[in-house]
PDB file of N, CA and C in Angstrom:
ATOM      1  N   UNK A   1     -20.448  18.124  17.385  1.00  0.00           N
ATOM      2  CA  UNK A   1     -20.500  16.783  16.848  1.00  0.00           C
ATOM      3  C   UNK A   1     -19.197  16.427  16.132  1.00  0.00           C
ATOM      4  N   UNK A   2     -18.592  17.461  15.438  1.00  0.00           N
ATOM      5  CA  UNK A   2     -17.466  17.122  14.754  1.00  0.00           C
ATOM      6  C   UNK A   2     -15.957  16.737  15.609  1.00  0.00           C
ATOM      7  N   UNK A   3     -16.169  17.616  16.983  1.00  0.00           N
ATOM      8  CA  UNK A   3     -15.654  17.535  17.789  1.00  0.00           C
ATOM      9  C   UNK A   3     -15.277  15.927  18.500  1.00  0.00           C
ATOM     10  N   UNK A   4     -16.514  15.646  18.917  1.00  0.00           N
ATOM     11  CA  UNK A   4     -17.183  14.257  18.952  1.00  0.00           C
ATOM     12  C   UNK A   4     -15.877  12.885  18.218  1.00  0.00           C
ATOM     13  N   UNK A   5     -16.845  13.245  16.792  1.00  0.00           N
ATOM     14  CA  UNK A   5     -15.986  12.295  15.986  1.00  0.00           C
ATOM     15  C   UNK A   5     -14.555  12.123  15.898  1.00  0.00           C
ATOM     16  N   UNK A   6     -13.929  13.772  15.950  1.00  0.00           N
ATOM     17  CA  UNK A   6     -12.332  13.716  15.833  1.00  0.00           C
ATOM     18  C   UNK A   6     -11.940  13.379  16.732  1.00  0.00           C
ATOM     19  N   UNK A   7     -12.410  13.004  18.228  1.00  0.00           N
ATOM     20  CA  UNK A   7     -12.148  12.611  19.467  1.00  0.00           C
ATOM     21  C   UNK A   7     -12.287  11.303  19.494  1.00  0.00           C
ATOM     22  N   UNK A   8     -13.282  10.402  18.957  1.00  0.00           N
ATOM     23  CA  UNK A   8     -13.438   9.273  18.396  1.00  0.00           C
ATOM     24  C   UNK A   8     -12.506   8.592  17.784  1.00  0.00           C
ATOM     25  N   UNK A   9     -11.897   9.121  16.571  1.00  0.00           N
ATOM     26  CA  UNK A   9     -11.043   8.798  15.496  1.00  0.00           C
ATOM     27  C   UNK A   9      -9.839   8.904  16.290  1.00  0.00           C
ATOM     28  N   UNK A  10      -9.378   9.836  16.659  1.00  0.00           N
ATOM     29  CA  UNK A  10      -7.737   9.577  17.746  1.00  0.00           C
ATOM     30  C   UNK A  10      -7.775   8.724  18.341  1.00  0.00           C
ATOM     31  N   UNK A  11      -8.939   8.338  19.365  1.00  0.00           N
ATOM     32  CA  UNK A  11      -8.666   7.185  20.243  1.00  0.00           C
ATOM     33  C   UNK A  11      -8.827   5.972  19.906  1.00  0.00           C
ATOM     34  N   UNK A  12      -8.923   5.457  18.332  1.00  0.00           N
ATOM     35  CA  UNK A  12      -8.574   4.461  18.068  1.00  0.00           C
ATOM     36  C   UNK A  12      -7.327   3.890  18.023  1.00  0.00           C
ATOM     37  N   UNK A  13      -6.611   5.055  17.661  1.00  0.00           N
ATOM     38  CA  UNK A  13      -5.049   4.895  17.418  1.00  0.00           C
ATOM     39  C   UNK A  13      -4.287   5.330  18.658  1.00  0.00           C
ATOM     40  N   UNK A  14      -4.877   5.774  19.444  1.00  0.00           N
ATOM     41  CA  UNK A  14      -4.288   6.387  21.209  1.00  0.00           C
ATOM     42  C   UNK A  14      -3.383   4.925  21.875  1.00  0.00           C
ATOM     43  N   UNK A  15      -4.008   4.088  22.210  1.00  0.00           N
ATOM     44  CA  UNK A  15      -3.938   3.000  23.091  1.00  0.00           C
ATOM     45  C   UNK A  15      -2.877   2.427  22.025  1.00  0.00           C
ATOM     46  N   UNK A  16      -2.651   2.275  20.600  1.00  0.00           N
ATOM     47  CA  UNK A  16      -1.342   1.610  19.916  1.00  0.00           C
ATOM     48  C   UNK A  16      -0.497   2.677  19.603  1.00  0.00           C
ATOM     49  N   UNK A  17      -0.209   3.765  19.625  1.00  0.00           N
ATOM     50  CA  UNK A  17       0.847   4.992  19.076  1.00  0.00           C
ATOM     51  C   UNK A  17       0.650   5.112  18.029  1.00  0.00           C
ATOM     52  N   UNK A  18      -0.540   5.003  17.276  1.00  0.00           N
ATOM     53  CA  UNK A  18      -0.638   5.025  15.845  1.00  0.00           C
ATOM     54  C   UNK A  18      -1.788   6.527  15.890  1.00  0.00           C
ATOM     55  N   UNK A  19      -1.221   7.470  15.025  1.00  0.00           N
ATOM     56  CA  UNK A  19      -2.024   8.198  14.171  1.00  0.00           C
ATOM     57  C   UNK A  19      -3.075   7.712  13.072  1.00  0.00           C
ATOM     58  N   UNK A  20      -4.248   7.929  13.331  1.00  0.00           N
ATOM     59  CA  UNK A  20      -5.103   7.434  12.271  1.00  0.00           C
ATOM     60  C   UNK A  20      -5.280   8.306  11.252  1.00  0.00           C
ATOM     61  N   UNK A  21      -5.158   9.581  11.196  1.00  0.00           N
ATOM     62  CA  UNK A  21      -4.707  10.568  10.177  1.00  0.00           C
ATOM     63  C   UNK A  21      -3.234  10.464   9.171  1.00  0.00           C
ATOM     64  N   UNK A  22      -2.498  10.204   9.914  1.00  0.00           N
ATOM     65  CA  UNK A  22      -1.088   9.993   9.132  1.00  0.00           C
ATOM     66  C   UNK A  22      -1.736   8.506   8.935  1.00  0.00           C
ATOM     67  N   UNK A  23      -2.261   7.233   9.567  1.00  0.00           N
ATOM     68  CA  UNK A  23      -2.293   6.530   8.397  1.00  0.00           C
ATOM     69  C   UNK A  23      -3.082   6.260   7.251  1.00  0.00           C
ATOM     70  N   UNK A  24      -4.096   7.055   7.610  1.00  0.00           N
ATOM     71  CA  UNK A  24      -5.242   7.451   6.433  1.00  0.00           C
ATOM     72  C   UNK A  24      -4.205   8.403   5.492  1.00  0.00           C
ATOM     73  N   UNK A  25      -3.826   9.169   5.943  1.00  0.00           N
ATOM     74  CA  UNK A  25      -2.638   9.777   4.730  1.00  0.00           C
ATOM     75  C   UNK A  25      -1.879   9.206   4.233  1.00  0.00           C
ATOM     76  N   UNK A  26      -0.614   8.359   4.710  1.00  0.00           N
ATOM     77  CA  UNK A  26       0.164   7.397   3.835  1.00  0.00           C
ATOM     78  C   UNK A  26      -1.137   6.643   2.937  1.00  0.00           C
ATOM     79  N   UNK A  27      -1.667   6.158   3.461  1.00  0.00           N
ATOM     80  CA  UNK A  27      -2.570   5.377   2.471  1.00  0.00           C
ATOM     81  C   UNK A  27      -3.022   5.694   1.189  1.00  0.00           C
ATOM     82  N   UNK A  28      -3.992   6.900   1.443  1.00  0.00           N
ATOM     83  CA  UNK A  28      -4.728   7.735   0.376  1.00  0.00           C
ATOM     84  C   UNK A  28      -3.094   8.464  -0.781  1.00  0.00           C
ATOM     85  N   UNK A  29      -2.522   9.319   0.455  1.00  0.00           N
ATOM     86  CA  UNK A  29      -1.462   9.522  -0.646  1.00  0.00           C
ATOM     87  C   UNK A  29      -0.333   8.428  -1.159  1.00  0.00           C
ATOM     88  N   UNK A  30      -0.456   7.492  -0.862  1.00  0.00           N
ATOM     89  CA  UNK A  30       0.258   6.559  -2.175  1.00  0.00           C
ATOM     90  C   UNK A  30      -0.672   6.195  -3.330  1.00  0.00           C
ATOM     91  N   UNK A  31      -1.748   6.557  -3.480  1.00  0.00           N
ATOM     92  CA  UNK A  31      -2.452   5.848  -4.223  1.00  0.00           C
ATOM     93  C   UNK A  31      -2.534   6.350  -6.161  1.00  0.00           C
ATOM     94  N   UNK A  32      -1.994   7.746  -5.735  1.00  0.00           N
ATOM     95  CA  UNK A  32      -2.044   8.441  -7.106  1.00  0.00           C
ATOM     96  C   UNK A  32      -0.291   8.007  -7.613  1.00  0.00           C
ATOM     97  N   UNK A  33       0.773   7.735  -6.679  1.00  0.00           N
ATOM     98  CA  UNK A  33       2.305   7.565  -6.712  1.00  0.00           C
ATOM     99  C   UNK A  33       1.980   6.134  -7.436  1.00  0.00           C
ATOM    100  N   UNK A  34       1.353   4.949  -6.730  1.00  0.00           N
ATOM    101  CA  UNK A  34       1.310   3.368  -7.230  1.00  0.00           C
ATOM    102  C   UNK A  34       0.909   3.531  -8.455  1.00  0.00           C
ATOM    103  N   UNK A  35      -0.398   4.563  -8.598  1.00  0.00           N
ATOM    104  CA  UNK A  35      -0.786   4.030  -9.904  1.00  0.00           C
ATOM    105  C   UNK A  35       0.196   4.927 -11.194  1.00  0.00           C
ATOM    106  N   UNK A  36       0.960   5.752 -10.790  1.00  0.00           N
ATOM    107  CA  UNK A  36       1.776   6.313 -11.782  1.00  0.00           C
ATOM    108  C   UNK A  36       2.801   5.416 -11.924  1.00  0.00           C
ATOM    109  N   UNK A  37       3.065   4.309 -10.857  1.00  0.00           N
ATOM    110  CA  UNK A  37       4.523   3.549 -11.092  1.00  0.00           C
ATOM    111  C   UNK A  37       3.962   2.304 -11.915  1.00  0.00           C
ATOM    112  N   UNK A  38       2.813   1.795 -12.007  1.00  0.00           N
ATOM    113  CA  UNK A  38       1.881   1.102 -12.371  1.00  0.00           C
ATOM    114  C   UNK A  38       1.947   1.261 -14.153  1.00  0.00           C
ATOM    115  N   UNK A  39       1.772   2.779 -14.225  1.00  0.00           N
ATOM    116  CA  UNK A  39       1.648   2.897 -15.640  1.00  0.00           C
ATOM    117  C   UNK A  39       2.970   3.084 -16.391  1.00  0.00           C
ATOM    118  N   UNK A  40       4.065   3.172 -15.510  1.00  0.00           N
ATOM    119  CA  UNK A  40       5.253   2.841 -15.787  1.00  0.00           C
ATOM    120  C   UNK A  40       5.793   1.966 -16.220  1.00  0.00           C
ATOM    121  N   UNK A  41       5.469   0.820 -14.904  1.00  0.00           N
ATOM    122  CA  UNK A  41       5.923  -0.827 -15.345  1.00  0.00           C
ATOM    123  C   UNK A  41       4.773  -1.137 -16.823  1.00  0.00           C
ATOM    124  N   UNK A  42       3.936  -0.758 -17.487  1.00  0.00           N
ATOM    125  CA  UNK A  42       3.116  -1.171 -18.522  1.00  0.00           C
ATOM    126  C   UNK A  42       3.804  -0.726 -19.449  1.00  0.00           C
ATOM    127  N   UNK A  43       4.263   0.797 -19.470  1.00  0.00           N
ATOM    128  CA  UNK A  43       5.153   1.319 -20.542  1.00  0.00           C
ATOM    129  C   UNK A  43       6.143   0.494 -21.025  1.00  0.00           C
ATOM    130  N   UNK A  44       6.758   0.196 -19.822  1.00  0.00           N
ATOM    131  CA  UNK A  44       8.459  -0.470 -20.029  1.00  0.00           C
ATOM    132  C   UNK A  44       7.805  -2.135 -20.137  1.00  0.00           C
ATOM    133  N   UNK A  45       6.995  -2.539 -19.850  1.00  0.00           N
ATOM    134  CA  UNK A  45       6.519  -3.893 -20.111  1.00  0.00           C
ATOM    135  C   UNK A  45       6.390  -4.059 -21.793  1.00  0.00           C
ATOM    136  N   UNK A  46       5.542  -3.130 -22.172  1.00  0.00           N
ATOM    137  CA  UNK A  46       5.425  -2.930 -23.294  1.00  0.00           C
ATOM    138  C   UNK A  46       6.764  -3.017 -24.356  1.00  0.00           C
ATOM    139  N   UNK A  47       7.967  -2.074 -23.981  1.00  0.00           N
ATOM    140  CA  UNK A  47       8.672  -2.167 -24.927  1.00  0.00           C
ATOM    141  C   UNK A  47       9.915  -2.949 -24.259  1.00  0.00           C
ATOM    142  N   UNK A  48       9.662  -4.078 -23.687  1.00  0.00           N
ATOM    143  CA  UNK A  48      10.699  -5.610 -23.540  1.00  0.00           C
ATOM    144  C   UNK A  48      11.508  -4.844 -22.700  1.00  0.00           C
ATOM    145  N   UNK A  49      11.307  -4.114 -21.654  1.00  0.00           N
ATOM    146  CA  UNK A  49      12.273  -3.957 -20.594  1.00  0.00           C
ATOM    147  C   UNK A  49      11.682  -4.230 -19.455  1.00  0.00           C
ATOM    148  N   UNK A  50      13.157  -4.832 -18.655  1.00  0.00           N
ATOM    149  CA  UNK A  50      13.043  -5.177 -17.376  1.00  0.00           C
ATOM    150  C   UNK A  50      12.110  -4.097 -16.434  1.00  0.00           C
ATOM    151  N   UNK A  51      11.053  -4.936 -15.359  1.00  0.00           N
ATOM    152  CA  UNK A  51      10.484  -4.189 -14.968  1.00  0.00           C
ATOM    153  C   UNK A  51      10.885  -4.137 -12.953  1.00  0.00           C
ATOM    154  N   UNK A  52      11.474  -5.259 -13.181  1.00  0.00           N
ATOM    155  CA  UNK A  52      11.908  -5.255 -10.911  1.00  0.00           C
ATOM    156  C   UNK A  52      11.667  -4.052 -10.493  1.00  0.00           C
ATOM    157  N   UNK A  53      12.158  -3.249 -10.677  1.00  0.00           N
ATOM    158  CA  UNK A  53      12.538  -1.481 -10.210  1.00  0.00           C
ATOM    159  C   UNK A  53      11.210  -1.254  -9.699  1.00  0.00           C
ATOM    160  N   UNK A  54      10.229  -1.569 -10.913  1.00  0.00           N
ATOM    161  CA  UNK A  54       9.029  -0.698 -10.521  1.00  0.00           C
ATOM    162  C   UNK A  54       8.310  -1.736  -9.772  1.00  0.00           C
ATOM    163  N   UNK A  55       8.103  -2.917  -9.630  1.00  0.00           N
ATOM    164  CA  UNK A  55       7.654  -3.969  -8.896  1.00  0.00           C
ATOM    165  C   UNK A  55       7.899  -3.162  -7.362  1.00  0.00           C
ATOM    166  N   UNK A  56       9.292  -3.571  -7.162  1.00  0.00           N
ATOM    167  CA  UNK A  56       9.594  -3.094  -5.888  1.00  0.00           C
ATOM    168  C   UNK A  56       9.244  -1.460  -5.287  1.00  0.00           C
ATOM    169  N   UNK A  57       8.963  -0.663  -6.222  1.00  0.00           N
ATOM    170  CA  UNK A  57       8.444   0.693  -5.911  1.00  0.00           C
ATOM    171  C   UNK A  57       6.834   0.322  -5.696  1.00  0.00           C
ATOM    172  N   UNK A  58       6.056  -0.501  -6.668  1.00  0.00           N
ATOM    173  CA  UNK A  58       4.904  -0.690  -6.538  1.00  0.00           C
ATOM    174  C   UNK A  58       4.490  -1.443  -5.342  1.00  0.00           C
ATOM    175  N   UNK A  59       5.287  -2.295  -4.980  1.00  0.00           N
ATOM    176  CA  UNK A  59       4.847  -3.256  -3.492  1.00  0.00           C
ATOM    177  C   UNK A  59       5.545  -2.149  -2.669  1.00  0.00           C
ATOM    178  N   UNK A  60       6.263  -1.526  -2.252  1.00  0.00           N
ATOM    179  CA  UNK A  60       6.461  -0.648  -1.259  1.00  0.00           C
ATOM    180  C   UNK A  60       5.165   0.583  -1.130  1.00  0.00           C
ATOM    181  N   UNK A  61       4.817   0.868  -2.096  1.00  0.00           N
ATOM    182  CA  UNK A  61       3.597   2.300  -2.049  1.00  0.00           C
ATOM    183  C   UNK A  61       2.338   1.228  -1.429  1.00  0.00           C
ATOM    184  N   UNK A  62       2.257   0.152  -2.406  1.00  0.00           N
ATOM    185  CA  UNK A  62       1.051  -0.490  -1.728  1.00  0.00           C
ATOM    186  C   UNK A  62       1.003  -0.765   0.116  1.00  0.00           C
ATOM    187  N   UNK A  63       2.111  -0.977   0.088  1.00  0.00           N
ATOM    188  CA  UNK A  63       2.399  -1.268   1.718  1.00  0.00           C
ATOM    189  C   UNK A  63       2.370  -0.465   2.631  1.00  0.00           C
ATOM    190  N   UNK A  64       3.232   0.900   2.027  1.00  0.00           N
ATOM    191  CA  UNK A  64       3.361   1.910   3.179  1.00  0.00           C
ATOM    192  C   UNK A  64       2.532   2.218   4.493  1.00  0.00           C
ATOM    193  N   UNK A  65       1.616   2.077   3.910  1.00  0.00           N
ATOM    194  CA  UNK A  65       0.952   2.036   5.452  1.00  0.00           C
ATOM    195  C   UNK A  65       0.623   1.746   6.428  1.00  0.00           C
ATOM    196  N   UNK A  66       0.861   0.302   5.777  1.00  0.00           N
ATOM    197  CA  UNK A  66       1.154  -0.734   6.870  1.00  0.00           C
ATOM    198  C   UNK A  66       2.879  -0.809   7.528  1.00  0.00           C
ATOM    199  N   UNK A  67       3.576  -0.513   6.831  1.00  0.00           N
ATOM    200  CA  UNK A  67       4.964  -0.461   7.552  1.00  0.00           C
ATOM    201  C   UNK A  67       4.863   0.611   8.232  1.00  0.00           C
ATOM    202  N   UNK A  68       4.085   1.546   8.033  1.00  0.00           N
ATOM    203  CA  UNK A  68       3.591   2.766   9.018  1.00  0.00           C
ATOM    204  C   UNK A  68       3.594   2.043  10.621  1.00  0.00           C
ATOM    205  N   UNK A  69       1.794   1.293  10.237  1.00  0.00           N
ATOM    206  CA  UNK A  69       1.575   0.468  11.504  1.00  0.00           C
ATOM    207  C   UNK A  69       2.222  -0.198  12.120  1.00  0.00           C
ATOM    208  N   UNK A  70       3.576  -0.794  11.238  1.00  0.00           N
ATOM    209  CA  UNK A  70       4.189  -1.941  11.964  1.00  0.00           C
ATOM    210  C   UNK A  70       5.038  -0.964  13.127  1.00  0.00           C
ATOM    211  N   UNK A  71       5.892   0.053  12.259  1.00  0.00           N
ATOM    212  CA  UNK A  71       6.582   0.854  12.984  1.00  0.00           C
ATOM    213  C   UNK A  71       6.864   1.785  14.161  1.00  0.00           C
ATOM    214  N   UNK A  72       5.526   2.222  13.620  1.00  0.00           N
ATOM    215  CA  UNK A  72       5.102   3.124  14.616  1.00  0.00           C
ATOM    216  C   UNK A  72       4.176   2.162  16.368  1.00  0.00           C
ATOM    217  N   UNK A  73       3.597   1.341  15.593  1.00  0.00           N
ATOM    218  CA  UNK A  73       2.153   0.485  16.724  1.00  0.00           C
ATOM    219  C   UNK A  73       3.078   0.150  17.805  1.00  0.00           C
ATOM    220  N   UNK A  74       2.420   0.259  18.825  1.00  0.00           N
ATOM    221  CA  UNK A  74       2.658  -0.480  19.872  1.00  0.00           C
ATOM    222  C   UNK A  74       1.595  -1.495  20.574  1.00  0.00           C
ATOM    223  N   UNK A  75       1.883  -2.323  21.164  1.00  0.00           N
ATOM    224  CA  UNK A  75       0.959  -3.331  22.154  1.00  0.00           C
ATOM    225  C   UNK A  75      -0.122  -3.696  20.856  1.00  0.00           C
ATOM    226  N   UNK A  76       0.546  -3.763  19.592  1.00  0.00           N
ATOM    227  CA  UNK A  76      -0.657  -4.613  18.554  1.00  0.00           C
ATOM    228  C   UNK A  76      -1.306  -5.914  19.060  1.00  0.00           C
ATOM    229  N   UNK A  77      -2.243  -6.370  18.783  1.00  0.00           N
ATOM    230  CA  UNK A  77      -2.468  -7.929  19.214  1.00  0.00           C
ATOM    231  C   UNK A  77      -2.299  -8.578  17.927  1.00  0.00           C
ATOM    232  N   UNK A  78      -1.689  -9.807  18.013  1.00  0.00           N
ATOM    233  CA  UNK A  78      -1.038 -10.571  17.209  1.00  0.00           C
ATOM    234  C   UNK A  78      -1.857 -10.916  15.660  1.00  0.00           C
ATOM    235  N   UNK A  79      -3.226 -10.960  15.824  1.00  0.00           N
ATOM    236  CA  UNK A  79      -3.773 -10.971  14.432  1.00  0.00           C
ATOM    237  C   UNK A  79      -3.953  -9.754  13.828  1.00  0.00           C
ATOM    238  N   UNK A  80      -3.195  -8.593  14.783  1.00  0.00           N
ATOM    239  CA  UNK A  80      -2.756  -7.719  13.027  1.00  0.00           C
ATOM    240  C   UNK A  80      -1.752  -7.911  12.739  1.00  0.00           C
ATOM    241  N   UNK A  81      -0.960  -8.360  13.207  1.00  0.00           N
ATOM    242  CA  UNK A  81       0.201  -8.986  12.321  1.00  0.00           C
ATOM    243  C   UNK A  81       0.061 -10.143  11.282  1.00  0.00           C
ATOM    244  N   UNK A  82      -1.007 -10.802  11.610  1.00  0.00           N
ATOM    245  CA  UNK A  82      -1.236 -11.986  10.873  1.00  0.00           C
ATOM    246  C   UNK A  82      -2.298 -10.957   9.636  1.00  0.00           C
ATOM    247  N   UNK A  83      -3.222 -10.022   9.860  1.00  0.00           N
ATOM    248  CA  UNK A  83      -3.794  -9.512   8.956  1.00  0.00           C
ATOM    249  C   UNK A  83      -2.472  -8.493   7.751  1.00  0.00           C
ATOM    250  N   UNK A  84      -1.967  -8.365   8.146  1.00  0.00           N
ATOM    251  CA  UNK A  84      -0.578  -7.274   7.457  1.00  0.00           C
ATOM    252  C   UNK A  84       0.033  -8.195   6.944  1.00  0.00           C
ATOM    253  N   UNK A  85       0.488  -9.709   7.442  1.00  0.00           N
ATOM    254  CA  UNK A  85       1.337 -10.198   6.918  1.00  0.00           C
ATOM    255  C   UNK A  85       0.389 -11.234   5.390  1.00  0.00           C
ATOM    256  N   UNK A  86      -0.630 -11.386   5.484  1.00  0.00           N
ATOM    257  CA  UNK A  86      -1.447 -11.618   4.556  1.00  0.00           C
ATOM    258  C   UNK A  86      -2.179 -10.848   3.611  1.00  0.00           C
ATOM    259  N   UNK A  87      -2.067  -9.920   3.671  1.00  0.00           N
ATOM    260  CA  UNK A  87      -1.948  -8.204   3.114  1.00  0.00           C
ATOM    261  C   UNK A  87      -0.516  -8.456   2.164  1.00  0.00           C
ATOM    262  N   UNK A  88       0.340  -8.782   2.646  1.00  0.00           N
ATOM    263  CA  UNK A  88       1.689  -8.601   2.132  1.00  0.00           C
ATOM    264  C   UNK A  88       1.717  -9.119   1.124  1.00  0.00           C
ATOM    265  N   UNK A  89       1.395 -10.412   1.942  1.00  0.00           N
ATOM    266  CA  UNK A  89       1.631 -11.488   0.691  1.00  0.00           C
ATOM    267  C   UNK A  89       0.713 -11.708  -0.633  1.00  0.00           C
ATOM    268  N   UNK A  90      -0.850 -11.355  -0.102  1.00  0.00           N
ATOM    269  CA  UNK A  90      -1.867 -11.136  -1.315  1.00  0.00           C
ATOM    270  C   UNK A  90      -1.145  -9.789  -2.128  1.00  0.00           C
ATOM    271  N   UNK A  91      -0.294  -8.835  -1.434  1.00  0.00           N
ATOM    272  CA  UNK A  91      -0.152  -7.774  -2.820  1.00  0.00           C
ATOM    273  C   UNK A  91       1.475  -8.491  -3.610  1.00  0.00           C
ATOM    274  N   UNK A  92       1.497  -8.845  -2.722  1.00  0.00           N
ATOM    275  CA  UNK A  92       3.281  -9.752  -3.602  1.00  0.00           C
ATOM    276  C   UNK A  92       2.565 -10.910  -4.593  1.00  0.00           C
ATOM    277  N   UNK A  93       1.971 -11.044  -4.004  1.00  0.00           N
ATOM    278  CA  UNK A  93       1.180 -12.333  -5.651  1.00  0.00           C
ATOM    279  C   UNK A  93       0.368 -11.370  -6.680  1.00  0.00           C
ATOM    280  N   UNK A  94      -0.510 -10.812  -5.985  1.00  0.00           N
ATOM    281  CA  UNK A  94      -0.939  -9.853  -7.422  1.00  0.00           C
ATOM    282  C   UNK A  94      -0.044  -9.382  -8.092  1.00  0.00           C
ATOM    283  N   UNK A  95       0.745  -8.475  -7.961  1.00  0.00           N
ATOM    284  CA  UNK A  95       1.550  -7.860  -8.620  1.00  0.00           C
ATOM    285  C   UNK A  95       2.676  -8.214  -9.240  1.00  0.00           C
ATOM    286  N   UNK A  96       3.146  -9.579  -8.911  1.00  0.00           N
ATOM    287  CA  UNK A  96       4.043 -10.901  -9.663  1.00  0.00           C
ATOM    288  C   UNK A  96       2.938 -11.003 -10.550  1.00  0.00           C
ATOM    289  N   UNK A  97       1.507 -11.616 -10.375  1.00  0.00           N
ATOM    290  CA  UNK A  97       0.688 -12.294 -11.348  1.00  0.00           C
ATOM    291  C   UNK A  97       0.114 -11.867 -12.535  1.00  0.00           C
ATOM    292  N   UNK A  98       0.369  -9.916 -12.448  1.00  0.00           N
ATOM    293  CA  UNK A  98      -0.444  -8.769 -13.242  1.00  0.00           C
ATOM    294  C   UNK A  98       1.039  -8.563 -13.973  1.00  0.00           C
ATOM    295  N   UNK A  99       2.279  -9.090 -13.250  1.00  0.00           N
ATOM    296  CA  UNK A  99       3.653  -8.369 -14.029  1.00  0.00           C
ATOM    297  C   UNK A  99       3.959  -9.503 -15.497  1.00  0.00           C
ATOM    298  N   UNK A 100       3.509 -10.679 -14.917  1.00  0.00           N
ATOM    299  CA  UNK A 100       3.668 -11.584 -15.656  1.00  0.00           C
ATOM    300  C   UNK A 100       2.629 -11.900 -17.057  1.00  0.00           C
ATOM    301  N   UNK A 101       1.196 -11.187 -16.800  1.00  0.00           N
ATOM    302  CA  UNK A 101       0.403 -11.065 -18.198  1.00  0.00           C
ATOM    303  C   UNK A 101       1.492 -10.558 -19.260  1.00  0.00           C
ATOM    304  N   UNK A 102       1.236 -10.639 -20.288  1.00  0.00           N
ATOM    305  CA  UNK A 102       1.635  -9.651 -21.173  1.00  0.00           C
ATOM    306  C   UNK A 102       0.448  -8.694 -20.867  1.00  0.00           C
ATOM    307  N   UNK A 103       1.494  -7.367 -21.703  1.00  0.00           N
ATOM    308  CA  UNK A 103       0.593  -5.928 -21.345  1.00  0.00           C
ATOM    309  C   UNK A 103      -0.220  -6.082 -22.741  1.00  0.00           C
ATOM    310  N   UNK A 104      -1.192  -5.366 -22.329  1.00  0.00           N
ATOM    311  CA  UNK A 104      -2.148  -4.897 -23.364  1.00  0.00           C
ATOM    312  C   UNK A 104      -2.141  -3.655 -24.400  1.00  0.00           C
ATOM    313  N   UNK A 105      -2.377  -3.974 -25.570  1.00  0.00           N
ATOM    314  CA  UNK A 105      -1.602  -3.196 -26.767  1.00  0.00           C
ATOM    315  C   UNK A 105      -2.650  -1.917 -26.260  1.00  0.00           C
ATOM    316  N   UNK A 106      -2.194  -0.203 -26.436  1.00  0.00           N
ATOM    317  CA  UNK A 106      -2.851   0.487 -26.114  1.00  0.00           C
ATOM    318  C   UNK A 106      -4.164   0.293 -27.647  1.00  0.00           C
ATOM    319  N   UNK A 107      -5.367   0.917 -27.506  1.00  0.00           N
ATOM    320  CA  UNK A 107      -6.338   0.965 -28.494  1.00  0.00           C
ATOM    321  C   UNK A 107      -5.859   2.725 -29.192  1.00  0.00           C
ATOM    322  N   UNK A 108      -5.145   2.317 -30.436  1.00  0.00           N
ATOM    323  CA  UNK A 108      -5.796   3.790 -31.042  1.00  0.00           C
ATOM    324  C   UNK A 108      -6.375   3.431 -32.111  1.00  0.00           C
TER     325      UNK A 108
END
């Protein structure tokens, strides 16, 4: 059965050149990297420094996996491009819109 499934799971990604393991991996492993760059930009938010650096580290980890797909895919059909490119843009507004709060004083 397991057999089954892992035979399953490749051939989603067979027919576009995409690994569904490497992109389940970029994915999962950016997720502990974003949120450390995350608590970065709060630090340096916190004490009145410029934060771009980490913006642009933070929208790149969020993405990676999709620049995975873009890169790697072949013969995509056109509304995943339209799904990625609205992906893009919903994490480029969050993360302008969360940079721009003021940060929150830690509680001790």
């Amino acid at each position: 059965m397991i057999e089954a499934i892992n035979t399953w799971f490749l051939s989603l990604g067979a027919d576009y050149g995409v690994n569904p393991y490497i992109f389940g991996g970029i994915y999962v492993g950016a997720i502990p990297f974003f949120l450390a760059t995350v608590g970065w930009m709060v630090r340096r938010k916190r004490q009145g420094l410029p934060i771009t650096f980490q913006l642009i580290i933070a929208g790149f980890l969020a993405m990676s996996a999709y620049i995975y797909l873009i890169l790697a895919g072949q013969n995509l059909a056109w509304w995943v491009y339209a799904i990625i490119a609205l992906l893009v843009l919903y994490s480029i507004w969050s993360l302008i819109k969360k940079a721009r709060e003021p940060a929150a004083e830690p509680n001790m």
